[in-house]
N, C-alpha and C. Protein backbone atom coordinates (compact mmCIF):
# COMPACT_ATOMS: atom_id res chain seq x y z
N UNK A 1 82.33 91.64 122.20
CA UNK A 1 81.89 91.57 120.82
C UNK A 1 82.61 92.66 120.00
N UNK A 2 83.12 92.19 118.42
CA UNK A 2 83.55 93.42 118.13
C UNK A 2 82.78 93.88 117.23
N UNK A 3 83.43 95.11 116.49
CA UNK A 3 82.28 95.65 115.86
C UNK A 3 82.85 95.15 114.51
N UNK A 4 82.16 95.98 113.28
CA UNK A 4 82.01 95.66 111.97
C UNK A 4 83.90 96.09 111.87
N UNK A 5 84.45 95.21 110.36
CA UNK A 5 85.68 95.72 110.13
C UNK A 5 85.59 96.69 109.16
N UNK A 6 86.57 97.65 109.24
CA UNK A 6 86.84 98.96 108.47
C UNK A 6 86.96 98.84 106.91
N UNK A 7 86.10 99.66 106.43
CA UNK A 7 86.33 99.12 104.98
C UNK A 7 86.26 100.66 103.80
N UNK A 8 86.60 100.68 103.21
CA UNK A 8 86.42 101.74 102.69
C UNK A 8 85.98 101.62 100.38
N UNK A 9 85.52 102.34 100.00
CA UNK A 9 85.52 102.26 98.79
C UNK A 9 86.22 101.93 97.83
N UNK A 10 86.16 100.70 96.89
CA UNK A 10 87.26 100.08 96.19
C UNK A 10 87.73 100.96 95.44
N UNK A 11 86.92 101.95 95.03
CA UNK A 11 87.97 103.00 93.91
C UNK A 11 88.56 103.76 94.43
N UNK A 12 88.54 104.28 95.81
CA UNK A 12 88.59 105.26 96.68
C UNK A 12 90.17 105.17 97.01
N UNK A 13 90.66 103.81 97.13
CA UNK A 13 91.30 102.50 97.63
C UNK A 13 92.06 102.59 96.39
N UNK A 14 91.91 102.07 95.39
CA UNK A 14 92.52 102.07 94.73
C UNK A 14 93.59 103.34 93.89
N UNK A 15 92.89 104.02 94.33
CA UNK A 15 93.41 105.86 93.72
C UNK A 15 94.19 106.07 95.12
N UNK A 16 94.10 106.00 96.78
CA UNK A 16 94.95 106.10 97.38
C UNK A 16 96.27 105.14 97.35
N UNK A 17 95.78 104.07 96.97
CA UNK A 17 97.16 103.24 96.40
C UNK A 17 97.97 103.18 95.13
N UNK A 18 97.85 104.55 94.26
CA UNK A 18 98.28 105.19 93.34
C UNK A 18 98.25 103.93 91.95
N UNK A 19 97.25 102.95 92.02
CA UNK A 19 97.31 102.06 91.15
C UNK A 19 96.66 103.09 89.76
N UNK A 20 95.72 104.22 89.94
CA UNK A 20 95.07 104.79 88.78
C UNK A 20 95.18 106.22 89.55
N UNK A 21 96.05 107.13 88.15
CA UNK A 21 95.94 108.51 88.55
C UNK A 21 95.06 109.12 88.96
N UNK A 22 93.54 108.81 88.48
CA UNK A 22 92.62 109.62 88.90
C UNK A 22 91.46 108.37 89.44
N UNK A 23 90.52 109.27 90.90
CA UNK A 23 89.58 108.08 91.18
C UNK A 23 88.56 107.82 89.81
N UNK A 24 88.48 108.98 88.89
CA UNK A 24 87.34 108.16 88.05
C UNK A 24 87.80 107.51 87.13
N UNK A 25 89.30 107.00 87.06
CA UNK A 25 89.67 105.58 86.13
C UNK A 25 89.95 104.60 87.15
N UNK A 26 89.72 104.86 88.43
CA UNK A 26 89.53 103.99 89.04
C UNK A 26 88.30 103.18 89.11
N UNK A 27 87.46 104.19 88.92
CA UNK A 27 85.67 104.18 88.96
C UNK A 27 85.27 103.25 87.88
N UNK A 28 85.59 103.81 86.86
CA UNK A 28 85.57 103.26 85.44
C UNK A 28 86.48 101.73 85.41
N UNK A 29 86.99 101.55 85.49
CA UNK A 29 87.94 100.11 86.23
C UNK A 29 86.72 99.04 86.69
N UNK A 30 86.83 99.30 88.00
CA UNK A 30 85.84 98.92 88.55
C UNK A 30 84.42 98.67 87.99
N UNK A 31 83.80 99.94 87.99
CA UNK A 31 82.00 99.65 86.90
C UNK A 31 82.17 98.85 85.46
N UNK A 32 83.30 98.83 84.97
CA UNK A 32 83.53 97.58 84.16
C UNK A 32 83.83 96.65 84.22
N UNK A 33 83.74 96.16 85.42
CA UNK A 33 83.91 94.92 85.76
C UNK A 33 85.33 94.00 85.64
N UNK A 34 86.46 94.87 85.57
CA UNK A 34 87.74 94.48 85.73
C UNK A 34 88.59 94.27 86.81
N UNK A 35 87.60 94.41 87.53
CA UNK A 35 88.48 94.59 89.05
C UNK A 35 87.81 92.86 89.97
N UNK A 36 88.75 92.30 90.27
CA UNK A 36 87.73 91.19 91.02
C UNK A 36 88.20 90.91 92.77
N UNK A 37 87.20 90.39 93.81
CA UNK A 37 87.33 90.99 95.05
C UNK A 37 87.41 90.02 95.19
N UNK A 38 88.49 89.22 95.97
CA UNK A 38 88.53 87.49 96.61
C UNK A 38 88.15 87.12 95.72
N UNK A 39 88.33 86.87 94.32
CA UNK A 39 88.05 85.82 93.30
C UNK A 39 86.82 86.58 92.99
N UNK A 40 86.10 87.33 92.93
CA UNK A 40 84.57 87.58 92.62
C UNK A 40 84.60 88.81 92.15
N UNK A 41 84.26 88.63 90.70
CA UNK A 41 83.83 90.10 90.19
C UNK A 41 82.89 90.86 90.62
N UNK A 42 83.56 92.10 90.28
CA UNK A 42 82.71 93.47 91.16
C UNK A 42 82.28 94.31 90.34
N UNK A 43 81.11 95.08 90.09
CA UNK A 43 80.69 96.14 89.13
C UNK A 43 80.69 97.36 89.78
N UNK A 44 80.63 97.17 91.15
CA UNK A 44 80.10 98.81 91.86
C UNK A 44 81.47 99.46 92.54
N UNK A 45 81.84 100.92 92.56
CA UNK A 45 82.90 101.60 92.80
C UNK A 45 82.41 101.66 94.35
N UNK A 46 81.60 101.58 94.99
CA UNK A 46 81.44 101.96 95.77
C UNK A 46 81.09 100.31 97.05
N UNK A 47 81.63 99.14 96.17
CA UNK A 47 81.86 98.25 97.08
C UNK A 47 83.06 98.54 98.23
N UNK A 48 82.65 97.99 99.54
CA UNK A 48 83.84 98.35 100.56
C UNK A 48 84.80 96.99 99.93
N UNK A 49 86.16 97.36 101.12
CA UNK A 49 86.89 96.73 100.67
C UNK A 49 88.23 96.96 102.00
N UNK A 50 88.48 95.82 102.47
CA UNK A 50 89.10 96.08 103.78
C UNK A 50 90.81 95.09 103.97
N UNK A 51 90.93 95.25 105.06
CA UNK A 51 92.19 94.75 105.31
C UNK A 51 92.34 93.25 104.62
N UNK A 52 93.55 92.70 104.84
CA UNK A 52 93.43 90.94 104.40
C UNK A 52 92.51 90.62 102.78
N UNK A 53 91.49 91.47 102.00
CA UNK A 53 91.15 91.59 100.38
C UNK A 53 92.31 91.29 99.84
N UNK A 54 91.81 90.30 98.92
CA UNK A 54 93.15 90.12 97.88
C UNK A 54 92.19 90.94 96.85
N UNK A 55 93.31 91.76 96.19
CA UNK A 55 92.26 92.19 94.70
C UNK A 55 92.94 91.63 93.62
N UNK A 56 92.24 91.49 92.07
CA UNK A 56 92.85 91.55 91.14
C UNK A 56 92.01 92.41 90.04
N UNK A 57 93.24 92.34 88.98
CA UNK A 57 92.71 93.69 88.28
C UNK A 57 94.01 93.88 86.88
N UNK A 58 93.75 94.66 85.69
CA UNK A 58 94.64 94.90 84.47
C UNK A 58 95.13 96.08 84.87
N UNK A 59 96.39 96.12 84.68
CA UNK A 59 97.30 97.30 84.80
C UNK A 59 98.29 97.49 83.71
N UNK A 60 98.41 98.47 82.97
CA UNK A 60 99.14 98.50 82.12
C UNK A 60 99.71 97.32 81.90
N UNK A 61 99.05 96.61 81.24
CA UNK A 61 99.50 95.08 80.11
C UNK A 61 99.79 93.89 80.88
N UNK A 62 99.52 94.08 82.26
CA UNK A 62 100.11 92.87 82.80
C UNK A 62 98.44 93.01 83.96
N UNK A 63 98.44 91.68 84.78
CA UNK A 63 97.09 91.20 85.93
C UNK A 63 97.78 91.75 87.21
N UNK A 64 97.36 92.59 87.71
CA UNK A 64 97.59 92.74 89.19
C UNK A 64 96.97 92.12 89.85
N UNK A 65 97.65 91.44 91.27
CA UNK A 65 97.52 90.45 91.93
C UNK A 65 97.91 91.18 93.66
N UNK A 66 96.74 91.78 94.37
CA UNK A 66 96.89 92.50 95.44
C UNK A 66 96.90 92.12 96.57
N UNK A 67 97.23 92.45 97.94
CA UNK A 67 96.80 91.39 99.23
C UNK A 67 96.32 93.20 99.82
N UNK A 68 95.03 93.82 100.21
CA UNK A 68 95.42 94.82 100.86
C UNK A 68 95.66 94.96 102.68
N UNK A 69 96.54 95.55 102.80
CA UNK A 69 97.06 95.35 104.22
C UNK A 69 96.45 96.56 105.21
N UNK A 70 96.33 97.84 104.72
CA UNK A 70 95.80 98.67 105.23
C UNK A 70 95.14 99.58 104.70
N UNK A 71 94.10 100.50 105.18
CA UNK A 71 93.34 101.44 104.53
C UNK A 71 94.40 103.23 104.07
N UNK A 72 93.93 103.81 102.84
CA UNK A 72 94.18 104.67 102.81
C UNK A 72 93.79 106.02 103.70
N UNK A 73 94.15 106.65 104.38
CA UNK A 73 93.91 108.29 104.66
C UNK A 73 93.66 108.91 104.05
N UNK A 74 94.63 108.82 102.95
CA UNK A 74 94.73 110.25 101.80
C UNK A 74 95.92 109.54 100.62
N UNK A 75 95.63 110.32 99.52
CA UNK A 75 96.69 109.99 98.90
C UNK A 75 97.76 110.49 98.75
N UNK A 76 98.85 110.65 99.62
CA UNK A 76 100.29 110.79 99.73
C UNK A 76 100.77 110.22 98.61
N UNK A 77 102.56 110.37 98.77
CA UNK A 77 103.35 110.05 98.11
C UNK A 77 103.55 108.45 97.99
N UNK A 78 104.31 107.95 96.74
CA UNK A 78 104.37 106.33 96.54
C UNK A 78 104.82 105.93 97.73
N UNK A 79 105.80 106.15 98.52
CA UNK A 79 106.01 105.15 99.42
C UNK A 79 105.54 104.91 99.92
N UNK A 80 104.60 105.71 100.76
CA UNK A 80 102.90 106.01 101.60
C UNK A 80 102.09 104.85 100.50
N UNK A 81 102.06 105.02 100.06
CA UNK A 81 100.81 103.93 99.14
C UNK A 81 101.54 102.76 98.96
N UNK A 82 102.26 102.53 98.88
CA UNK A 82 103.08 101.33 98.88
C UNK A 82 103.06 100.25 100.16
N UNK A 83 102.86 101.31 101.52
CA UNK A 83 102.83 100.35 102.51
C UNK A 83 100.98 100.37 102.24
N UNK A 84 100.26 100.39 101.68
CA UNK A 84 98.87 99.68 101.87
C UNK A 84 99.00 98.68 101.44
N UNK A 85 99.44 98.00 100.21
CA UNK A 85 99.68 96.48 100.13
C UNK A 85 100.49 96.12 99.55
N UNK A 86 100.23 94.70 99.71
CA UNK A 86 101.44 93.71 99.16
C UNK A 86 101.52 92.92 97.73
N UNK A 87 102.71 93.31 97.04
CA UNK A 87 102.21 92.68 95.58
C UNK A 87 102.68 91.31 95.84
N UNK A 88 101.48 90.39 95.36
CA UNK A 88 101.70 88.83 95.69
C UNK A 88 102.06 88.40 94.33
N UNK A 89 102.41 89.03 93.00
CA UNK A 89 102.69 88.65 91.78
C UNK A 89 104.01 89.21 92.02
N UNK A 90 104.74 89.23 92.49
CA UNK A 90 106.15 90.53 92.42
C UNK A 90 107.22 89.59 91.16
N UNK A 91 107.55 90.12 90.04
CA UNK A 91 107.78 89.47 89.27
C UNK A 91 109.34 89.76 89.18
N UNK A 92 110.13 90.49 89.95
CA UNK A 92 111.55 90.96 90.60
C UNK A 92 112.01 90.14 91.68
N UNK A 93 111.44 89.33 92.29
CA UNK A 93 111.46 87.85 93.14
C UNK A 93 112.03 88.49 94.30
N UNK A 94 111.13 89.94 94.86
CA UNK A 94 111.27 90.43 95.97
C UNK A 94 109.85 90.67 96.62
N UNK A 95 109.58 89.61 96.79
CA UNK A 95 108.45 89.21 97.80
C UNK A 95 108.95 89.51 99.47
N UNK A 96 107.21 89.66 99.82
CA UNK A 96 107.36 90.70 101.44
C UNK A 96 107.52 89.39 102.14
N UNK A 97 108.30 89.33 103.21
CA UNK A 97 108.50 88.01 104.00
C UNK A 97 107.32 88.37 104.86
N UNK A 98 106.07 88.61 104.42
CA UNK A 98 104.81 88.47 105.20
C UNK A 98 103.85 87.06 104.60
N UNK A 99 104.56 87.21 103.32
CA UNK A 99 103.94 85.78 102.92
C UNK A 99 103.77 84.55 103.55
């Protein structure tokens, strides 16, 4: 049997994946209801949020469209945050051949 899957806090998550400089515009993101989890809007910062989540969400003027692949540690540098997920909108038509 296995156990529960690893999940960690959507804003938490989102600030280690350098999508918002700070976790409380991540927070604020989120508790406004801009952020949506597998198709389903979310109000709470403190929903988990785990491997295989697609998120979506407003980012400077355009819809982000997320697949997340792995959990954050910490927030390192972009490239480090970069391998947590995959942009499934990539509008440079350099999509991850994980698709």
């Amino acid at each position: 049997m296995t156990g529960p899957r690893p999940t960690e806090r959507i804003d938490k998550w989102l600030w280690h994946a350098r999508f918002f400089k700070t976790r409380s515009l991540a927070t604020a993101e989120v508790a406004a209801g801009h952020v949506r989890l597998n198709g389903q809007k979310i109000a709470k910062p403190a929903h988990p949020v785990g491997e295989g989540d697609t998120l979506t969400f407003p980012q400077g003027g355009r819809i982000r469209l997320i697949r997340v692949l792995t959990l954050g540690a910490r927030r390192g540098p972009a490239s480090e945050a970069q391998a947590l997920y995959l942009d499934l909108d990539a509008t440079d038509g350099t999509r991850s051949p994980l698709e």
